[in-house]
PDB file of N, CA and C in Angstrom:
ATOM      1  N   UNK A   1       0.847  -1.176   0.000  1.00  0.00           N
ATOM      2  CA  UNK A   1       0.000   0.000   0.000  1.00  0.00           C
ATOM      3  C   UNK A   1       0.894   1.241   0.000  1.00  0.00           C
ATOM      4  N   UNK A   2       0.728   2.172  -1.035  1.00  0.00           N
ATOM      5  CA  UNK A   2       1.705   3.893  -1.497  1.00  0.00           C
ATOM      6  C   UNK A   2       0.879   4.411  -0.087  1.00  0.00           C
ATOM      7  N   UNK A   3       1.632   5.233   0.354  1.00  0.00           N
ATOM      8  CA  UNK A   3       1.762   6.006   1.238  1.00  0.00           C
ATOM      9  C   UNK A   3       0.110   7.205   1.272  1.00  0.00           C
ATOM     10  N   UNK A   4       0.072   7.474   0.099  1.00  0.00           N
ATOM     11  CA  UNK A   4      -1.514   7.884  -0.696  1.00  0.00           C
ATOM     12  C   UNK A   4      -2.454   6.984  -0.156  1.00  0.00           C
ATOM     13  N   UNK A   5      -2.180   5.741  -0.240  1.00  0.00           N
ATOM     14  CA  UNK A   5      -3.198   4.925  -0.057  1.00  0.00           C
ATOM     15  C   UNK A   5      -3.846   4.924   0.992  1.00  0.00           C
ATOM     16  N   UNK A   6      -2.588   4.930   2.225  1.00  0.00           N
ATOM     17  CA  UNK A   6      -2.625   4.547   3.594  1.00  0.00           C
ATOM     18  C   UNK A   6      -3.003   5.854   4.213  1.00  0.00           C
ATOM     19  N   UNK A   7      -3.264   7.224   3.596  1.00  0.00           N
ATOM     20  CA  UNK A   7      -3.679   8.596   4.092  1.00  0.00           C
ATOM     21  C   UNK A   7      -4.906   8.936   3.732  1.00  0.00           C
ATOM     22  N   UNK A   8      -5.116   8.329   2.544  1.00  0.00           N
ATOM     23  CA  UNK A   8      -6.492   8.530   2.125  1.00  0.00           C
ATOM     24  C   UNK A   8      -7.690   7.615   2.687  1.00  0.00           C
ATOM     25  N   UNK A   9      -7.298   6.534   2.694  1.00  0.00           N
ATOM     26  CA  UNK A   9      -8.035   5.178   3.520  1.00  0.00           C
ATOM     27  C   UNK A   9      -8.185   5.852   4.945  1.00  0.00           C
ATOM     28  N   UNK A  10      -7.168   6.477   5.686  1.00  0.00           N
ATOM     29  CA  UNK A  10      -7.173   6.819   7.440  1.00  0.00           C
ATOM     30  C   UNK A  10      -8.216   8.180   7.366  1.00  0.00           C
ATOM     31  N   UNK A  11      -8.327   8.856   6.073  1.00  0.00           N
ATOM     32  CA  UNK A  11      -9.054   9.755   6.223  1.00  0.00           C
ATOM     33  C   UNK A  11     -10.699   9.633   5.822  1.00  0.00           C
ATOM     34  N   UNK A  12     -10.564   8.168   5.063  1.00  0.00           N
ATOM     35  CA  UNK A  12     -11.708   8.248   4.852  1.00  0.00           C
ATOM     36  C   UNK A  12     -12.856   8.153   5.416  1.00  0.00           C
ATOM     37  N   UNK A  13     -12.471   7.452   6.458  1.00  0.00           N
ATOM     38  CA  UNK A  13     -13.340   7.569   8.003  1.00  0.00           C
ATOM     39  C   UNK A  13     -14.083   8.308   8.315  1.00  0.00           C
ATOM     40  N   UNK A  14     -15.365   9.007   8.728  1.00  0.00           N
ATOM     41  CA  UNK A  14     -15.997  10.073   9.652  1.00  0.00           C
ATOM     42  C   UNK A  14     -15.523  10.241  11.128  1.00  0.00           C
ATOM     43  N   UNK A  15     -15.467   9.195  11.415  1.00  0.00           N
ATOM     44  CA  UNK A  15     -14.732   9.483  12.935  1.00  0.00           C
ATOM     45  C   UNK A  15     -13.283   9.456  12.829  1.00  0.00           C
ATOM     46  N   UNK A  16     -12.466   9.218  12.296  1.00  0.00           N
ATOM     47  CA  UNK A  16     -11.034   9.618  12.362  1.00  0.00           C
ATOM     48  C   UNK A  16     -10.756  10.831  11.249  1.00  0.00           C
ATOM     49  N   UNK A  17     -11.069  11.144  10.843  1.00  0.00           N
ATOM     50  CA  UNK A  17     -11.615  13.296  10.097  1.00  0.00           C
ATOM     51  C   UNK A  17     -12.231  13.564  11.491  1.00  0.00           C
ATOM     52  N   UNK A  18     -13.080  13.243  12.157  1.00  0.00           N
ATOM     53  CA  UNK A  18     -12.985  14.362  12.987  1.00  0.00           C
ATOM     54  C   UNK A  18     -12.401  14.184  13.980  1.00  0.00           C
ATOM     55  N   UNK A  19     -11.342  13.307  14.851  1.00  0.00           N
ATOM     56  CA  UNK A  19     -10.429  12.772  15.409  1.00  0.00           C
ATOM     57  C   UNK A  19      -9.020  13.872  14.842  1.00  0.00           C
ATOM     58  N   UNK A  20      -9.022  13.892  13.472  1.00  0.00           N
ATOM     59  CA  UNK A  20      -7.824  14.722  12.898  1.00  0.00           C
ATOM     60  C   UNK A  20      -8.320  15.978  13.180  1.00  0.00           C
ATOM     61  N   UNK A  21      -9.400  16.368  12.954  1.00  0.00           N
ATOM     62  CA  UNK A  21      -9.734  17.954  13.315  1.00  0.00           C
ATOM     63  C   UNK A  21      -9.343  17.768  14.368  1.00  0.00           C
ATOM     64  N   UNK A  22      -9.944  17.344  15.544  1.00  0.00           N
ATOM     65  CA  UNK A  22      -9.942  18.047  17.057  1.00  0.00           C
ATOM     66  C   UNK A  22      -8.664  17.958  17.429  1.00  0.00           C
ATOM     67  N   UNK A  23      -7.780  17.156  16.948  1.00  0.00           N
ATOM     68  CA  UNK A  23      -6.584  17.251  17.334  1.00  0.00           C
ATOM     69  C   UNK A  23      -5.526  18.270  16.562  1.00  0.00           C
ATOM     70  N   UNK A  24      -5.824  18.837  15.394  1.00  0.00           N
ATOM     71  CA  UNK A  24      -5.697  19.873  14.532  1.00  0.00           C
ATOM     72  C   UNK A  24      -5.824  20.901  15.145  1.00  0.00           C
ATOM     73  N   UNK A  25      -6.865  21.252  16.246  1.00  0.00           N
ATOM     74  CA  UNK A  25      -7.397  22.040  16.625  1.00  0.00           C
ATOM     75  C   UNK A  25      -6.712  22.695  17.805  1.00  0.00           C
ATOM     76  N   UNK A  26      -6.693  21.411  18.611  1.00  0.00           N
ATOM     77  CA  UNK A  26      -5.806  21.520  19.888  1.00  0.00           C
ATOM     78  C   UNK A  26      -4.712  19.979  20.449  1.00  0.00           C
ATOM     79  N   UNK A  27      -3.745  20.043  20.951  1.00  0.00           N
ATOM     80  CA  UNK A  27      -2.988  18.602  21.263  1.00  0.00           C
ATOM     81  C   UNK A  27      -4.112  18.047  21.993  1.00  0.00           C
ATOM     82  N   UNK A  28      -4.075  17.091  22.494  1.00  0.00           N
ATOM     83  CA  UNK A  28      -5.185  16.618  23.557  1.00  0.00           C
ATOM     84  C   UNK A  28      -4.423  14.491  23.463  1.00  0.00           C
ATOM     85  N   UNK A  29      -5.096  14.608  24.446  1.00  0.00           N
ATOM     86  CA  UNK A  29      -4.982  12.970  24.815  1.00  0.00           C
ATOM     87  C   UNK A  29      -6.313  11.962  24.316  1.00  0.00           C
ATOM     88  N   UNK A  30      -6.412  10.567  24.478  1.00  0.00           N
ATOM     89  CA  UNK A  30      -6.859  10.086  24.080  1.00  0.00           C
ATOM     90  C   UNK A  30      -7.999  10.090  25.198  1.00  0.00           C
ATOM     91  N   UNK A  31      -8.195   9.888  26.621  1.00  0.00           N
ATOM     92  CA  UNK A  31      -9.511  10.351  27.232  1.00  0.00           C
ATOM     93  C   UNK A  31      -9.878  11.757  26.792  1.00  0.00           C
ATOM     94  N   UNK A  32      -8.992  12.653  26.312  1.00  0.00           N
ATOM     95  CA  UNK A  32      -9.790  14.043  26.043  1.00  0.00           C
ATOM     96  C   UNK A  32     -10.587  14.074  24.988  1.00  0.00           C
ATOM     97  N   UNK A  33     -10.171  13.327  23.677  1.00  0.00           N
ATOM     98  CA  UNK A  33     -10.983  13.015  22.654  1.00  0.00           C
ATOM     99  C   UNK A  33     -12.385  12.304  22.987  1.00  0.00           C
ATOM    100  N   UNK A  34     -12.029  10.899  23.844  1.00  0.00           N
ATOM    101  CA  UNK A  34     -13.099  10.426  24.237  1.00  0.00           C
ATOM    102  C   UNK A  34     -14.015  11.316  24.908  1.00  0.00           C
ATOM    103  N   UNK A  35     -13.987  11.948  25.798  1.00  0.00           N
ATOM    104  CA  UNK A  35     -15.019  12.871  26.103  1.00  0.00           C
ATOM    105  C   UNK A  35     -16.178  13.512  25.126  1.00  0.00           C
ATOM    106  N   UNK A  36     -15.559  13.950  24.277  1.00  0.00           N
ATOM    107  CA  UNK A  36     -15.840  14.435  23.069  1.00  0.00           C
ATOM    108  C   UNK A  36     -16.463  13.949  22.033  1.00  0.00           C
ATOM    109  N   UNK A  37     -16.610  12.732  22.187  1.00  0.00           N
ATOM    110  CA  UNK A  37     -16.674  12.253  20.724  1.00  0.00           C
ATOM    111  C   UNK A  37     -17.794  10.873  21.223  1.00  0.00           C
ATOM    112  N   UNK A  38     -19.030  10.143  20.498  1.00  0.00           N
ATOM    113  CA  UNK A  38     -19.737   8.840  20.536  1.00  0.00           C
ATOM    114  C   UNK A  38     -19.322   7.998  20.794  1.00  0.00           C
ATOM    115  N   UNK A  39     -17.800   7.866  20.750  1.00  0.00           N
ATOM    116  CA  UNK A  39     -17.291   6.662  20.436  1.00  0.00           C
ATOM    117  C   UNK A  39     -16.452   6.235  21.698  1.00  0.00           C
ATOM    118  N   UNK A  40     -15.797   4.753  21.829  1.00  0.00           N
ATOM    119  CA  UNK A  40     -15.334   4.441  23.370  1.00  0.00           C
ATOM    120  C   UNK A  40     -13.797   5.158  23.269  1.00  0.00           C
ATOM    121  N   UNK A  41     -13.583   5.010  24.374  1.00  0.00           N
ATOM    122  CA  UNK A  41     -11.967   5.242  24.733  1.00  0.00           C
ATOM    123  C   UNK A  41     -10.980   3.896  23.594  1.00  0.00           C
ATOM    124  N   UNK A  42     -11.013   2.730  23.653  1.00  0.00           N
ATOM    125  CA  UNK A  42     -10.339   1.775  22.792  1.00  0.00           C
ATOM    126  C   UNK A  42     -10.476   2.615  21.169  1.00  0.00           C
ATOM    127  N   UNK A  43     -11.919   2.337  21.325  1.00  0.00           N
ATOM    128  CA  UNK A  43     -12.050   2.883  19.315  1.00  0.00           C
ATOM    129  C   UNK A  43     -11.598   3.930  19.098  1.00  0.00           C
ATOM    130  N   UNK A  44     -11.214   4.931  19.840  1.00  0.00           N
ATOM    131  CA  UNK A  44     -10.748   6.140  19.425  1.00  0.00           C
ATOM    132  C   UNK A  44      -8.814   6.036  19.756  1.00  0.00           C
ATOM    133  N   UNK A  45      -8.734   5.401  20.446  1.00  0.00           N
ATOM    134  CA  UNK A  45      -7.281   4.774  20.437  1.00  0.00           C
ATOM    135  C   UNK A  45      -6.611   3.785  19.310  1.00  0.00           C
ATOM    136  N   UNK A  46      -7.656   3.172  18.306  1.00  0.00           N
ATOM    137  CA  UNK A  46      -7.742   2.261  17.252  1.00  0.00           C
ATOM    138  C   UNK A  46      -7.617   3.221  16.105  1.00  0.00           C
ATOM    139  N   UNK A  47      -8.424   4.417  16.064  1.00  0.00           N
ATOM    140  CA  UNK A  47      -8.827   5.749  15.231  1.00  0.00           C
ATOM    141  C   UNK A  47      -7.018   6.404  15.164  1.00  0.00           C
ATOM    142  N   UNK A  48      -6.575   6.516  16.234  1.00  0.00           N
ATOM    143  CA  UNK A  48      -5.139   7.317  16.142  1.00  0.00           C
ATOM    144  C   UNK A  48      -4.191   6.564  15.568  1.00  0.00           C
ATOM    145  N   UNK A  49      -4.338   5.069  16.116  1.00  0.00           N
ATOM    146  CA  UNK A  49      -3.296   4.270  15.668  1.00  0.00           C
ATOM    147  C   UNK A  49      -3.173   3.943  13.884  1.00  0.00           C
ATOM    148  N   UNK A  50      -4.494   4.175  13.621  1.00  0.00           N
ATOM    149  CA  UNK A  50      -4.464   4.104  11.983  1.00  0.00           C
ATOM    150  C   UNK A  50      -3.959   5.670  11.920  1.00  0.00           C
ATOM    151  N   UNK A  51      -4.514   6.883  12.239  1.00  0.00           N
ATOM    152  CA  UNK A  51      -3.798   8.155  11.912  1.00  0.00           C
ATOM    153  C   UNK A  51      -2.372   8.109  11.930  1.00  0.00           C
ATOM    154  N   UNK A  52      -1.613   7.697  12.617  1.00  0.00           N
ATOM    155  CA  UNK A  52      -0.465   7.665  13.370  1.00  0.00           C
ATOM    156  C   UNK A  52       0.304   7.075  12.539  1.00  0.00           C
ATOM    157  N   UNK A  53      -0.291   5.404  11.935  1.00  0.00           N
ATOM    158  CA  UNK A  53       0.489   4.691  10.892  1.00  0.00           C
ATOM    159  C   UNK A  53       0.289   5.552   9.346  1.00  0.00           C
ATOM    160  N   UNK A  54      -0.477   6.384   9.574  1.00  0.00           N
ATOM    161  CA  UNK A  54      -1.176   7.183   8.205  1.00  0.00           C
ATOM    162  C   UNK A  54       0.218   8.570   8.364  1.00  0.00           C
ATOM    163  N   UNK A  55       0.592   8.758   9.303  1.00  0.00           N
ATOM    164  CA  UNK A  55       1.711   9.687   9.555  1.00  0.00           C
ATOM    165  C   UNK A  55       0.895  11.066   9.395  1.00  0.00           C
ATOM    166  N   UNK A  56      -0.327  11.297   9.968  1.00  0.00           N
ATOM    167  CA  UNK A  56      -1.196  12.571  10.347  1.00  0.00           C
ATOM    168  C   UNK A  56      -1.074  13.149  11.531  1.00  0.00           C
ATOM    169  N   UNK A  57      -0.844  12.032  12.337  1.00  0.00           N
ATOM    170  CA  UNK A  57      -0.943  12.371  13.601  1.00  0.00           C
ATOM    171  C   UNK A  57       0.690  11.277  14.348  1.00  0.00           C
ATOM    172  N   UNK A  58       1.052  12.412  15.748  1.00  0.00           N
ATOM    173  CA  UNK A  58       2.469  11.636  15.960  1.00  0.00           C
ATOM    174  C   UNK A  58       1.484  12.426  17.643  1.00  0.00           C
ATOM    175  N   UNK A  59       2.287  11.403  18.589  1.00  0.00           N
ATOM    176  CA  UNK A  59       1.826  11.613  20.096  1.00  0.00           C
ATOM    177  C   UNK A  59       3.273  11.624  21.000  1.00  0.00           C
ATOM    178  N   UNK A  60       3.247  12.149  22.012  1.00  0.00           N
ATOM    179  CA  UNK A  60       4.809  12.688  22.841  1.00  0.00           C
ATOM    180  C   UNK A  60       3.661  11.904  24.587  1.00  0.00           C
ATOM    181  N   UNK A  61       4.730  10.757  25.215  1.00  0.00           N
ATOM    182  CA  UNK A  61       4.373  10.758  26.312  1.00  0.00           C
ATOM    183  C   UNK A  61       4.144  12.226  27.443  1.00  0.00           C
ATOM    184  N   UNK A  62       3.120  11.936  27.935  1.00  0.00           N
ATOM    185  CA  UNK A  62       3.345  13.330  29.287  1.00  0.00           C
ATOM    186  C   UNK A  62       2.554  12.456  30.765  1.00  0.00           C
ATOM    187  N   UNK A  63       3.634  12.048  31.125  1.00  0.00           N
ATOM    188  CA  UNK A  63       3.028  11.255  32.352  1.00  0.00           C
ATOM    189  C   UNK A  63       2.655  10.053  31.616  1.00  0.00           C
ATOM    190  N   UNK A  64       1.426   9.422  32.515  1.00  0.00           N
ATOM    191  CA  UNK A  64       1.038   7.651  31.826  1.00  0.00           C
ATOM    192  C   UNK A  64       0.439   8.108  30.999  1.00  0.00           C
ATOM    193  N   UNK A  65       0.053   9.145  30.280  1.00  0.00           N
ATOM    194  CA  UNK A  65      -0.835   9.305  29.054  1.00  0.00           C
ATOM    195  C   UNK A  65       0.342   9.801  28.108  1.00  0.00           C
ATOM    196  N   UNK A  66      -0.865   9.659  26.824  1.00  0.00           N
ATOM    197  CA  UNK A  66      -0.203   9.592  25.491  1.00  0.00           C
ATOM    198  C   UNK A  66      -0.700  11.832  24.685  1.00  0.00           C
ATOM    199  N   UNK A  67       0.165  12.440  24.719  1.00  0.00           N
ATOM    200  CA  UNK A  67      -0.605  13.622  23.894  1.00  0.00           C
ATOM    201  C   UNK A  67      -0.515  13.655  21.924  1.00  0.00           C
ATOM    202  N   UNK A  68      -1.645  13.745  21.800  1.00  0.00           N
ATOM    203  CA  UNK A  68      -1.451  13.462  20.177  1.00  0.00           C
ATOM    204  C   UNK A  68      -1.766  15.115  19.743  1.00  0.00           C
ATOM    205  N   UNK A  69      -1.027  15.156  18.555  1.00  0.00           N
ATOM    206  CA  UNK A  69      -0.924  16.498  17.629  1.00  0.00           C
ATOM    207  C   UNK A  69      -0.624  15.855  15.971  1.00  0.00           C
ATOM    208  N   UNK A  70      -0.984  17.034  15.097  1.00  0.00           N
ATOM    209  CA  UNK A  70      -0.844  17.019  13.972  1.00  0.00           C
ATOM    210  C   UNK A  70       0.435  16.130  13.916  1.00  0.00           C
ATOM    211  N   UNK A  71       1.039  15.707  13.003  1.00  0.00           N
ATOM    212  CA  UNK A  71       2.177  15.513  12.378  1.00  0.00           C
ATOM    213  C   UNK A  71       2.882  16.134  11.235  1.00  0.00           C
ATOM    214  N   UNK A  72       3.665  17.172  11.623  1.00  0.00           N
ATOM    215  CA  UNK A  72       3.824  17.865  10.256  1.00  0.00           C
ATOM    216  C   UNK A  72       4.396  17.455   9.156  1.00  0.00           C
ATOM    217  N   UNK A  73       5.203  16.524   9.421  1.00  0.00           N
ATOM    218  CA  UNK A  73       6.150  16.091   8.416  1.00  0.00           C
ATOM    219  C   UNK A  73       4.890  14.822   7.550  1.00  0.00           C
ATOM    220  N   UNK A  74       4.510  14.353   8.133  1.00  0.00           N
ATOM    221  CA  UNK A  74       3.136  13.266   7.118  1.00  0.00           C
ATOM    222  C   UNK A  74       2.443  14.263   6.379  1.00  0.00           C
ATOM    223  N   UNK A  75       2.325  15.945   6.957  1.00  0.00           N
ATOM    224  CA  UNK A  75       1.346  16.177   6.326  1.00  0.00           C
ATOM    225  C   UNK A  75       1.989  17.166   4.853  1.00  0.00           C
ATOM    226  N   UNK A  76       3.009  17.339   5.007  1.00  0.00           N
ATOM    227  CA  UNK A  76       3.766  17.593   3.990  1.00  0.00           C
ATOM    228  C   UNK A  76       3.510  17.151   2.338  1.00  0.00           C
ATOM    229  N   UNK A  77       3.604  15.301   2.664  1.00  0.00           N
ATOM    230  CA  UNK A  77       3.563  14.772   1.349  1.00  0.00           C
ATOM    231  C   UNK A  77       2.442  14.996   0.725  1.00  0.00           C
ATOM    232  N   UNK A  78       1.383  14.733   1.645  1.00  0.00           N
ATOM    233  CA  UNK A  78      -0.312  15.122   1.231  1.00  0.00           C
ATOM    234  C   UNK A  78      -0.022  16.814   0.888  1.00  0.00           C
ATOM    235  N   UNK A  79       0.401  17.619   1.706  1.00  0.00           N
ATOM    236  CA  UNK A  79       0.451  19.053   0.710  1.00  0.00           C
ATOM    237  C   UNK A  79       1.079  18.705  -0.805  1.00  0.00           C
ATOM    238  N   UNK A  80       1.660  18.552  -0.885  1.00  0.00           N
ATOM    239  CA  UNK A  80       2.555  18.033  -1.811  1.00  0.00           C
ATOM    240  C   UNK A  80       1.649  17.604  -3.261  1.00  0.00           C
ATOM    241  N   UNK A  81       1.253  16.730  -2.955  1.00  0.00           N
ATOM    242  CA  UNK A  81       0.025  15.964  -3.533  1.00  0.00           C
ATOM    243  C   UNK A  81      -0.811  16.857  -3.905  1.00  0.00           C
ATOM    244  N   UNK A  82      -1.480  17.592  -3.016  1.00  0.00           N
ATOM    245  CA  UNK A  82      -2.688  18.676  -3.203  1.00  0.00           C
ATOM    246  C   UNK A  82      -2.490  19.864  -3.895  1.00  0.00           C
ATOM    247  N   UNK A  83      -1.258  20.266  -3.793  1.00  0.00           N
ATOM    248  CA  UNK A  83      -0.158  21.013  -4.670  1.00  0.00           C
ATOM    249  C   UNK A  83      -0.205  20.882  -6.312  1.00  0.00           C
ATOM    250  N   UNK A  84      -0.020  19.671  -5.980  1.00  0.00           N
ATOM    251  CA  UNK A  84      -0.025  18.809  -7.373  1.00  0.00           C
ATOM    252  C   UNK A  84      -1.026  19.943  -8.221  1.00  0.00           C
ATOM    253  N   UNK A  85      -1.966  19.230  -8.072  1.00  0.00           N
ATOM    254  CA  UNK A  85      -3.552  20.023  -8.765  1.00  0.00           C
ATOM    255  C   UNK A  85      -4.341  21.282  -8.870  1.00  0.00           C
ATOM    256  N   UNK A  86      -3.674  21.629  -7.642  1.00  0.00           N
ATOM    257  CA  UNK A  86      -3.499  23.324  -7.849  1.00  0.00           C
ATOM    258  C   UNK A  86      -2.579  23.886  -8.517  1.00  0.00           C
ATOM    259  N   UNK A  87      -1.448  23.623  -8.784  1.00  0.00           N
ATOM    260  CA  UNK A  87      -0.771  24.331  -9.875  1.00  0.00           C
ATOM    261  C   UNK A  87      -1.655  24.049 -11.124  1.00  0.00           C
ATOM    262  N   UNK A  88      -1.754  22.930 -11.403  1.00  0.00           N
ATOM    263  CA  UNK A  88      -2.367  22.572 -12.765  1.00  0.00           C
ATOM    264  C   UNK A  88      -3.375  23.427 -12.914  1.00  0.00           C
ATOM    265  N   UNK A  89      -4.607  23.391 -12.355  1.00  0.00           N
ATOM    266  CA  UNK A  89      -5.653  24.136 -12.115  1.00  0.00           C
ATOM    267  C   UNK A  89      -5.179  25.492 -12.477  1.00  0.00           C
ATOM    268  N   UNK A  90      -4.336  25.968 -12.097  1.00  0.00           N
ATOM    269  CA  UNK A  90      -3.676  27.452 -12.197  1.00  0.00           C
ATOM    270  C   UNK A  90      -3.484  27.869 -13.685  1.00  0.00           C
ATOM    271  N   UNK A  91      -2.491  27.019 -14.137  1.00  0.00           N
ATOM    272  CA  UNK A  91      -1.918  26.836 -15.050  1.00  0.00           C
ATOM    273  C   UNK A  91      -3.173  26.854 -16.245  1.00  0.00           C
ATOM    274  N   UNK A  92      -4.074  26.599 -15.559  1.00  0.00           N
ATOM    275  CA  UNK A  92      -5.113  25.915 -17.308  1.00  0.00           C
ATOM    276  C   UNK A  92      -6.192  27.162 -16.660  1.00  0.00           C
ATOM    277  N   UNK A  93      -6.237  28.124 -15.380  1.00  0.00           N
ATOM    278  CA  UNK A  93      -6.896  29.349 -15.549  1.00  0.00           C
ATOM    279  C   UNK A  93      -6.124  29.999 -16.517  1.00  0.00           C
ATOM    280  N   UNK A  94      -4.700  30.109 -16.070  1.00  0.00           N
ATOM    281  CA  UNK A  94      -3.343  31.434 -16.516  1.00  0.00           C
ATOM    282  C   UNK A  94      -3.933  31.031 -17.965  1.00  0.00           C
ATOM    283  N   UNK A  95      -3.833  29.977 -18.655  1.00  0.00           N
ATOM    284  CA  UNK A  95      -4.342  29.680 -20.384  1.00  0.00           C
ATOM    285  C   UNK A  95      -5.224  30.215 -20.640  1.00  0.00           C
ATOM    286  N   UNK A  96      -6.805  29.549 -20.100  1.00  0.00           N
ATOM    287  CA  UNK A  96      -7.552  30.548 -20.707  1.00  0.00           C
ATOM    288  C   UNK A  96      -8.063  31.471 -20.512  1.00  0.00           C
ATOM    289  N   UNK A  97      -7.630  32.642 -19.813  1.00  0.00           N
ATOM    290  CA  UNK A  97      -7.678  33.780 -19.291  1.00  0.00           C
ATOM    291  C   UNK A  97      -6.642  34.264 -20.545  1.00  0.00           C
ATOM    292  N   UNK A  98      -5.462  34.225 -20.858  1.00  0.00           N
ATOM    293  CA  UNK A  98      -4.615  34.474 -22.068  1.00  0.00           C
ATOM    294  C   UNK A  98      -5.571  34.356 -23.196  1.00  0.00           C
ATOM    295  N   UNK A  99      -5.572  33.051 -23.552  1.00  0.00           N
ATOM    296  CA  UNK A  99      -6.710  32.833 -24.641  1.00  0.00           C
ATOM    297  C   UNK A  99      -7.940  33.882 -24.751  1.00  0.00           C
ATOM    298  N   UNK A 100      -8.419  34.090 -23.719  1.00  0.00           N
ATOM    299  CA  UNK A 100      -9.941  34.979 -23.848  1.00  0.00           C
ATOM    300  C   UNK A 100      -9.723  36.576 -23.968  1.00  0.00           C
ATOM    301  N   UNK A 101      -7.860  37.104 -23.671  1.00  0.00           N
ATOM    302  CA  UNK A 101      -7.632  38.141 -24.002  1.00  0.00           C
ATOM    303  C   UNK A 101      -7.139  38.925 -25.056  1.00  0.00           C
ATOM    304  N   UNK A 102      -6.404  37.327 -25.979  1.00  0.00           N
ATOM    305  CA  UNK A 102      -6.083  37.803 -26.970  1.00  0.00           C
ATOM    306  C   UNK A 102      -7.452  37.613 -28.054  1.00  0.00           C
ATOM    307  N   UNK A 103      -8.440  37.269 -27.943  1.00  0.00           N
ATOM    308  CA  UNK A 103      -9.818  37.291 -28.649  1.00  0.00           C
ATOM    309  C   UNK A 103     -10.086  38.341 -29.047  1.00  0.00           C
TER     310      UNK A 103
END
């Protein structure tokens, strides 16, 4: 599985998108999410561990708990990627915007 695969699959989730928001939002631990969220304390610990192998999310011990935050460096390649298609996109306005001026 490309690295694409394994980011897009972790995102495709409803509960791990909004698992990536709230932790996007603010660091927080895995009971802090649980609070927050329908789902148990395990499943939302199951939710990171796919983020985590997805390289979205990276966690720093603080005491017996775990704090999870963005991962910047995973989220790089996905810019990267998303990049991709916005230049293009650009590129084929910059055209026909040219095109429609020399008309």
């Amino acid at each position: 599985m490309t690295y694409e695969d394994r980011l897009f699959a972790a995102l495709a989730d409803p509960t791990r998108r909004a698992i990536f928001e709230r932790v996007a939002g603010q660091r927080q631990s895995v009971a802090e999410l649980a609070r927050t969220m329908p789902v148990s304390q395990p499943a939302i610990s199951q939710h990171l561990k796919i983020l985590k192998e997805a390289r979205l999310v990276r966690d720093v011990p603080s005491g017996a708990r775990r704090i999870y935050s963005i991962d910047p460096e995973g989220l790089g390649p996905l810019r990267a990627w998303l990049d991709r298609f916005w230049s293009e996109q650009l590129a084929a306005f910059k055209a026909a915007v040219e095109t429609a001026d020399d008309s």
